[in-house]
PDB file of N, CA and C in Angstrom:
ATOM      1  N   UNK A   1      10.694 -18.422 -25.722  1.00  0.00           N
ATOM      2  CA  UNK A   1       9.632 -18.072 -24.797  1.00  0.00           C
ATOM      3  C   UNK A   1      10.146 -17.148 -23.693  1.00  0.00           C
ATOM      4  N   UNK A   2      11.189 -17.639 -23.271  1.00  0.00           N
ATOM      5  CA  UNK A   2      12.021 -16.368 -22.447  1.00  0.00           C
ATOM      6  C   UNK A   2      12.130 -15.580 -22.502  1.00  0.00           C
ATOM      7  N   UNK A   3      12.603 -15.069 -23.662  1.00  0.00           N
ATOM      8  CA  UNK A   3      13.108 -13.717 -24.578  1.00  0.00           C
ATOM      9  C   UNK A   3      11.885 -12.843 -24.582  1.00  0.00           C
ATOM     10  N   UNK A   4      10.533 -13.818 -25.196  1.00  0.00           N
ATOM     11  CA  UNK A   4       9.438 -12.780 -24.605  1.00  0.00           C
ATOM     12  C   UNK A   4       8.809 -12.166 -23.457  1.00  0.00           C
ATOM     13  N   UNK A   5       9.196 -12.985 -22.660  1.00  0.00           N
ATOM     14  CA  UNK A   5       8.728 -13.026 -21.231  1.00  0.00           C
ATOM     15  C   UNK A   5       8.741 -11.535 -20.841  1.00  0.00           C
ATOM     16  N   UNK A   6      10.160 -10.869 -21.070  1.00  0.00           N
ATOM     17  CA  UNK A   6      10.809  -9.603 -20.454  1.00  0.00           C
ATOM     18  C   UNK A   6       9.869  -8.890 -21.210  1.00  0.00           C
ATOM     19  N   UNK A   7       9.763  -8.711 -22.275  1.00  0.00           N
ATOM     20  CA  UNK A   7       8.569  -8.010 -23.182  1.00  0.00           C
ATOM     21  C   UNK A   7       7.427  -7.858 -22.742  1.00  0.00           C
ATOM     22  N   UNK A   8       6.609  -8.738 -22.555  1.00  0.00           N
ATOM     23  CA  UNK A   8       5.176  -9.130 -21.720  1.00  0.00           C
ATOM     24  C   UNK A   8       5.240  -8.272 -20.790  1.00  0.00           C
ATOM     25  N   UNK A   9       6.281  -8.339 -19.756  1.00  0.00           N
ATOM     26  CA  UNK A   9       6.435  -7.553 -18.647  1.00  0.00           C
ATOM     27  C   UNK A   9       6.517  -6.218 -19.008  1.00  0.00           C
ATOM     28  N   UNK A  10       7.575  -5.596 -19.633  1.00  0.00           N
ATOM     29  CA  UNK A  10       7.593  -4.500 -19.645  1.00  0.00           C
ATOM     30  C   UNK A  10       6.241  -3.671 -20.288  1.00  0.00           C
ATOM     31  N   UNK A  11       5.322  -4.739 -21.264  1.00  0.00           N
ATOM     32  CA  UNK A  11       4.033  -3.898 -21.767  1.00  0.00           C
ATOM     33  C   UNK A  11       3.249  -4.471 -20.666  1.00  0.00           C
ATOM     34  N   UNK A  12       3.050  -5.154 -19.844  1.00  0.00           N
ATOM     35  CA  UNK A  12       2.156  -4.838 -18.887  1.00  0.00           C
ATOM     36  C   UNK A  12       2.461  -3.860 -17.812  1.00  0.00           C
ATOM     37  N   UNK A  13       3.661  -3.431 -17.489  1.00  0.00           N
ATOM     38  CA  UNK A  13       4.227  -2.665 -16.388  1.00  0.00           C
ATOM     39  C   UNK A  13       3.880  -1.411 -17.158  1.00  0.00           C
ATOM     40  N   UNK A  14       4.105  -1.144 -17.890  1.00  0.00           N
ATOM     41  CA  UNK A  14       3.744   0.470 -18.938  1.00  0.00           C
ATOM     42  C   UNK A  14       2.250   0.232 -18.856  1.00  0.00           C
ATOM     43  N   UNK A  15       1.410  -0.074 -19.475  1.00  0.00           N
ATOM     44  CA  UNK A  15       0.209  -0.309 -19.394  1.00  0.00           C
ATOM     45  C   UNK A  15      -0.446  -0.307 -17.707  1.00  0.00           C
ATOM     46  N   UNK A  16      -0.115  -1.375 -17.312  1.00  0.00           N
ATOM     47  CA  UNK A  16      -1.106  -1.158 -16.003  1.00  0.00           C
ATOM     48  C   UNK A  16      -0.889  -0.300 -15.248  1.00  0.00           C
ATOM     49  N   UNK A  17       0.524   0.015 -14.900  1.00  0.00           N
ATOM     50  CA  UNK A  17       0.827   1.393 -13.943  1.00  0.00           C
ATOM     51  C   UNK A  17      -0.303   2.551 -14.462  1.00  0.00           C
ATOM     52  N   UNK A  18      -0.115   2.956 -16.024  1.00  0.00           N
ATOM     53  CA  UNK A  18      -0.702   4.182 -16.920  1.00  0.00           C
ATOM     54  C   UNK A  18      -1.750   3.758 -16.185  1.00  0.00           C
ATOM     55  N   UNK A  19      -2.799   2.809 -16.393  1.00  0.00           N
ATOM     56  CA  UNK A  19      -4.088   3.164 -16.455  1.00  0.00           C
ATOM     57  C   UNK A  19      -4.255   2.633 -14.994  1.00  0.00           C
ATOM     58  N   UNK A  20      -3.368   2.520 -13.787  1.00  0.00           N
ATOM     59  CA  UNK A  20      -4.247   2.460 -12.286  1.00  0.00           C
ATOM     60  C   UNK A  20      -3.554   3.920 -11.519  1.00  0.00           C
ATOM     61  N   UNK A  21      -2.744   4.248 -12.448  1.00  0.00           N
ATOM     62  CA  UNK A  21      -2.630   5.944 -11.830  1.00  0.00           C
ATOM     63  C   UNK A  21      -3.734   6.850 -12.600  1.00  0.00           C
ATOM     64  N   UNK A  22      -4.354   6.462 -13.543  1.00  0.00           N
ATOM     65  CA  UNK A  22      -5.159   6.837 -14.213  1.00  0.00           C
ATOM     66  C   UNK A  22      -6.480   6.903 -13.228  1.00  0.00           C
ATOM     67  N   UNK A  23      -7.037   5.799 -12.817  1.00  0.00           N
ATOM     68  CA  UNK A  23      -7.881   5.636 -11.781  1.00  0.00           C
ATOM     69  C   UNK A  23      -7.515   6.120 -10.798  1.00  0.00           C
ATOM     70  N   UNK A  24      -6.802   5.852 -10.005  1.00  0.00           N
ATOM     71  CA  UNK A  24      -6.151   6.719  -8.866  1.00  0.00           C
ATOM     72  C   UNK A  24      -6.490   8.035  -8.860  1.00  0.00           C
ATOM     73  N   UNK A  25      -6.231   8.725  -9.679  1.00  0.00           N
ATOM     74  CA  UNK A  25      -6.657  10.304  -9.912  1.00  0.00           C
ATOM     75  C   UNK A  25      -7.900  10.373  -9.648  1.00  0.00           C
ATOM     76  N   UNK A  26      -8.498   9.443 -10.584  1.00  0.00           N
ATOM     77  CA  UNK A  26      -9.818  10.205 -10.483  1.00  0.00           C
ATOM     78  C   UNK A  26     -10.695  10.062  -9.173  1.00  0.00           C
ATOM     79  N   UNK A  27      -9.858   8.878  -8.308  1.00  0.00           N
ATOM     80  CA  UNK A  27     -10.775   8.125  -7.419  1.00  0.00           C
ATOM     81  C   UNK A  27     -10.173   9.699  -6.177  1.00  0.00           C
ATOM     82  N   UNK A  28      -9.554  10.347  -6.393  1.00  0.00           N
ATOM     83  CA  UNK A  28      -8.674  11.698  -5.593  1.00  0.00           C
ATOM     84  C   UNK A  28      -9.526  12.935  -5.756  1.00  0.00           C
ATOM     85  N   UNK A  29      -9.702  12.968  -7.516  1.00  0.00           N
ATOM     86  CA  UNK A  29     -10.309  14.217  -7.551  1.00  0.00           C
ATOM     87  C   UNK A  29     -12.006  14.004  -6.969  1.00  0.00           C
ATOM     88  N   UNK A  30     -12.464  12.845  -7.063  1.00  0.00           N
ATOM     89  CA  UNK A  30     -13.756  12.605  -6.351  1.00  0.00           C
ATOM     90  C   UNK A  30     -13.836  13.137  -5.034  1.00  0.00           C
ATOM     91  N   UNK A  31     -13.086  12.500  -4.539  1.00  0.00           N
ATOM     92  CA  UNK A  31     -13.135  12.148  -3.090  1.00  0.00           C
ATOM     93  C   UNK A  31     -13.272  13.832  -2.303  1.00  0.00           C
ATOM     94  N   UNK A  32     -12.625  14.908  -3.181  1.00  0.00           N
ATOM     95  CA  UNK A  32     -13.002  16.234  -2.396  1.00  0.00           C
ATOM     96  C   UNK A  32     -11.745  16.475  -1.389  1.00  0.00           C
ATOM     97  N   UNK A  33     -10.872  15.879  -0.778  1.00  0.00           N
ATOM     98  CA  UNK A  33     -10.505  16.034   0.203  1.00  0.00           C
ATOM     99  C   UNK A  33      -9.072  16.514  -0.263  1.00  0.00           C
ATOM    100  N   UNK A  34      -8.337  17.468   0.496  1.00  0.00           N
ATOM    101  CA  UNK A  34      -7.178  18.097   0.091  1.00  0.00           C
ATOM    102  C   UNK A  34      -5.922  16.855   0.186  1.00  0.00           C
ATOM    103  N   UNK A  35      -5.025  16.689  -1.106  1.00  0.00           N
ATOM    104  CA  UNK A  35      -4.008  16.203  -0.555  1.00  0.00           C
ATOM    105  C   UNK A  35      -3.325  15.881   0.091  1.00  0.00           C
ATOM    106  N   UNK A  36      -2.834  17.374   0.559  1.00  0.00           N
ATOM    107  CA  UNK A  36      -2.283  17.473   2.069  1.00  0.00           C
ATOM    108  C   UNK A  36      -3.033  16.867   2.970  1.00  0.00           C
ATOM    109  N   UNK A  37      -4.180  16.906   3.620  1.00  0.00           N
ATOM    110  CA  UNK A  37      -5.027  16.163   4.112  1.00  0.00           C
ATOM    111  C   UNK A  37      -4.650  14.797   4.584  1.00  0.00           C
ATOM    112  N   UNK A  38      -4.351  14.397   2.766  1.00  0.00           N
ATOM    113  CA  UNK A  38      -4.843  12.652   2.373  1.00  0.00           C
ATOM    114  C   UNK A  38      -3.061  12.401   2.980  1.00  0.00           C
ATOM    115  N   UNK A  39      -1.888  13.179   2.520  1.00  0.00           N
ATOM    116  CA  UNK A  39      -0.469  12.941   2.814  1.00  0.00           C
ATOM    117  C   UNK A  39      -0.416  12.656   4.814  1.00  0.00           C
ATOM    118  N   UNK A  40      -0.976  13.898   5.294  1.00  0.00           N
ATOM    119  CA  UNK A  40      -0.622  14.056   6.086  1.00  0.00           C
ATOM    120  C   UNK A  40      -1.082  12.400   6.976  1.00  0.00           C
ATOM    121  N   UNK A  41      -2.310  12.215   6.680  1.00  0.00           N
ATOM    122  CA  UNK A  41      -3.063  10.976   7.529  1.00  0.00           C
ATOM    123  C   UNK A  41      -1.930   9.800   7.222  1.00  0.00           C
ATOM    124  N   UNK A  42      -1.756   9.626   6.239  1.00  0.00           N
ATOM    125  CA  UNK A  42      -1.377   8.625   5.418  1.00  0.00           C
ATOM    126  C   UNK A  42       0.246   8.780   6.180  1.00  0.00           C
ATOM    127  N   UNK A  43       0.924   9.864   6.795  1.00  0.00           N
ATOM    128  CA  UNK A  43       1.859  10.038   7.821  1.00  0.00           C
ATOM    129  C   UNK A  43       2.159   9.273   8.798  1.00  0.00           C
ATOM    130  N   UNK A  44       1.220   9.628   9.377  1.00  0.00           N
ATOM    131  CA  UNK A  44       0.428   9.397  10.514  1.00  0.00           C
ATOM    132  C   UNK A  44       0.900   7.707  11.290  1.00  0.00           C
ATOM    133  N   UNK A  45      -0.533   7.206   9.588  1.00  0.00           N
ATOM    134  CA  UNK A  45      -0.654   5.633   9.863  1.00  0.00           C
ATOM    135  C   UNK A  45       0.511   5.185   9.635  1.00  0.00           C
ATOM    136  N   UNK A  46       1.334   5.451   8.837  1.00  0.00           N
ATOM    137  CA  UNK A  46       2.853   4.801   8.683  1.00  0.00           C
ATOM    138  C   UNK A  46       3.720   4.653  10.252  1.00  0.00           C
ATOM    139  N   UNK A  47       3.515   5.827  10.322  1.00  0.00           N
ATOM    140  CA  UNK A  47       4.544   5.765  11.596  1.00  0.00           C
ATOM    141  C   UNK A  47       4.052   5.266  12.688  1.00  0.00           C
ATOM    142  N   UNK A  48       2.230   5.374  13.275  1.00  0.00           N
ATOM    143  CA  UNK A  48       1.864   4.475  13.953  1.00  0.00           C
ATOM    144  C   UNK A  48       2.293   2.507  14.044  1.00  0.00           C
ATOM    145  N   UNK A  49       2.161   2.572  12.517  1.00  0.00           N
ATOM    146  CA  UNK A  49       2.210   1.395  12.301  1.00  0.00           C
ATOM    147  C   UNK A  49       3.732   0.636  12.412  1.00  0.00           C
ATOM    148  N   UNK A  50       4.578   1.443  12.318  1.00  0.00           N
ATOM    149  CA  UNK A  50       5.807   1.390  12.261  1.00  0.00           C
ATOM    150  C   UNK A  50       6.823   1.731  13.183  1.00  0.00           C
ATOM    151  N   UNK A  51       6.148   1.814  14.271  1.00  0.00           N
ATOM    152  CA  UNK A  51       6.592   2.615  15.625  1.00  0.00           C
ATOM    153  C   UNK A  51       6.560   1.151  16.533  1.00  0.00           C
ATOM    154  N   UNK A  52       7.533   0.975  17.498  1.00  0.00           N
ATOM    155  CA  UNK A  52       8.415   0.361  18.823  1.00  0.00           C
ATOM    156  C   UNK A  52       6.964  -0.420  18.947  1.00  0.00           C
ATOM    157  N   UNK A  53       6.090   0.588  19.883  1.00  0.00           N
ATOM    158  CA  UNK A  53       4.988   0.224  20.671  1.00  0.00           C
ATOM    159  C   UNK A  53       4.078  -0.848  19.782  1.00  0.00           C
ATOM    160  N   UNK A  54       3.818  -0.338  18.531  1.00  0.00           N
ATOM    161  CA  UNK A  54       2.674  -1.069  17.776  1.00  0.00           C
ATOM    162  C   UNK A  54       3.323  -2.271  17.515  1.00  0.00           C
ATOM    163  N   UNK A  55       4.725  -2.552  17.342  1.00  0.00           N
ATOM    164  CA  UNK A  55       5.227  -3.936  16.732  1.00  0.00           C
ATOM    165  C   UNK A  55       5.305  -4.826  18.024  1.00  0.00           C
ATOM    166  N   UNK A  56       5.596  -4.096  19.148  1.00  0.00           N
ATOM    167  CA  UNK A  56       5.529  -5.073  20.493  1.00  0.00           C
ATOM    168  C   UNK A  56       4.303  -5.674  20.684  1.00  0.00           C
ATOM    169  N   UNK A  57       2.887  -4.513  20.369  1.00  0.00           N
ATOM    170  CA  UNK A  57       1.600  -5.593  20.603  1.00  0.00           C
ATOM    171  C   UNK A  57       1.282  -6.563  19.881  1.00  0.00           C
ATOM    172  N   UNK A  58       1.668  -5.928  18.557  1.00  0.00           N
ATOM    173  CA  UNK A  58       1.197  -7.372  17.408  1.00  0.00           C
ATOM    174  C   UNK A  58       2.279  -8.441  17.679  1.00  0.00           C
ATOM    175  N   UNK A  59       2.958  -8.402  18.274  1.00  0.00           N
ATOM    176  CA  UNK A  59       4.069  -9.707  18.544  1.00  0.00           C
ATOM    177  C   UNK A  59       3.249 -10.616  20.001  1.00  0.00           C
ATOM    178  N   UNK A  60       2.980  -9.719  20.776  1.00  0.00           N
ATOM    179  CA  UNK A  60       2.361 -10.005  22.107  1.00  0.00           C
ATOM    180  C   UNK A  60       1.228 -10.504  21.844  1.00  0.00           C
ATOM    181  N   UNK A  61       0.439 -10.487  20.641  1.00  0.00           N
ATOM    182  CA  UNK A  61      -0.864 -10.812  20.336  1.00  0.00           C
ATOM    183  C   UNK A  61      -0.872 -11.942  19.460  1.00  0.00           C
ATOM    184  N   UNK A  62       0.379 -11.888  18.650  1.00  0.00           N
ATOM    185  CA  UNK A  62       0.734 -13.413  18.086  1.00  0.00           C
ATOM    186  C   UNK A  62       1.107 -14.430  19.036  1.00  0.00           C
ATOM    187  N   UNK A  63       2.033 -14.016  20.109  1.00  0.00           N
ATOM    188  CA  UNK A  63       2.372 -14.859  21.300  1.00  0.00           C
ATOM    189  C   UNK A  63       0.824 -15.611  22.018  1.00  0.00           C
ATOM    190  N   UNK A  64       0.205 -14.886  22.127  1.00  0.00           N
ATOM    191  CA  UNK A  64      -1.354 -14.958  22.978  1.00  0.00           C
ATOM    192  C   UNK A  64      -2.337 -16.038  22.025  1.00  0.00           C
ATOM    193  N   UNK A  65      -2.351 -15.978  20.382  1.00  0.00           N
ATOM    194  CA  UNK A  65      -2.767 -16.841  19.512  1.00  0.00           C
ATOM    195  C   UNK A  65      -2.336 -17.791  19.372  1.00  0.00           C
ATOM    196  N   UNK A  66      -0.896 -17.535  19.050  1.00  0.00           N
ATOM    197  CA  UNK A  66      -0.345 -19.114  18.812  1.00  0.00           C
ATOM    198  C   UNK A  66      -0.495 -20.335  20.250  1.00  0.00           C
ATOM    199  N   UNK A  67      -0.413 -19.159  21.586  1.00  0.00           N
ATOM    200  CA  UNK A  67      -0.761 -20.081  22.990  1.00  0.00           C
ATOM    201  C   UNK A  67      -1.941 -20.742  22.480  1.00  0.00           C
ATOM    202  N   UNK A  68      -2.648 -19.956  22.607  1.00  0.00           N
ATOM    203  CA  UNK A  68      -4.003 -20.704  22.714  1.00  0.00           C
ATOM    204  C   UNK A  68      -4.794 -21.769  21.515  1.00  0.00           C
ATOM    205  N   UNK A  69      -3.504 -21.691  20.377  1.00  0.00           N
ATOM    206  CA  UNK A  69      -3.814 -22.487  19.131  1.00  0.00           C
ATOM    207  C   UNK A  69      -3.402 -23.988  19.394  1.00  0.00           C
TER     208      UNK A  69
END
């Protein structure tokens, strides 16, 4: 049962990746909006999100919940 296990995996990992980059595309070419566009935002929110300031509030805001929990 083991031995198959790794198998299973690897045809679902081939399979589902294929067909949700498959969707992915198309849900891109719909959407109209330039790549660059979609990269650049998608920049953006990373580093907002990932930046000094933003991790101090969500810590300060867990501090403030858990008080009052």
């Amino acid at each position: 049962m083991r031995g198959d296990l790794g198998d299973w995996i690897k045809r679902r990992m081939k399979h589902g990746i294929k067909d949700q980059g498959t969707l992915a595309q198309e849900v891109l070419d719909q959407c109209k909006i330039p790549i660059e566009e979609l990269r650049s935002e998608w920049m953006h929110q990373r580093q907002s999100q990932l930046s000094i300031r933003a991790r101090k509030s969500n810590m300060a805001f867990a501090w403030v919940i858990n008080t009052l929990a």
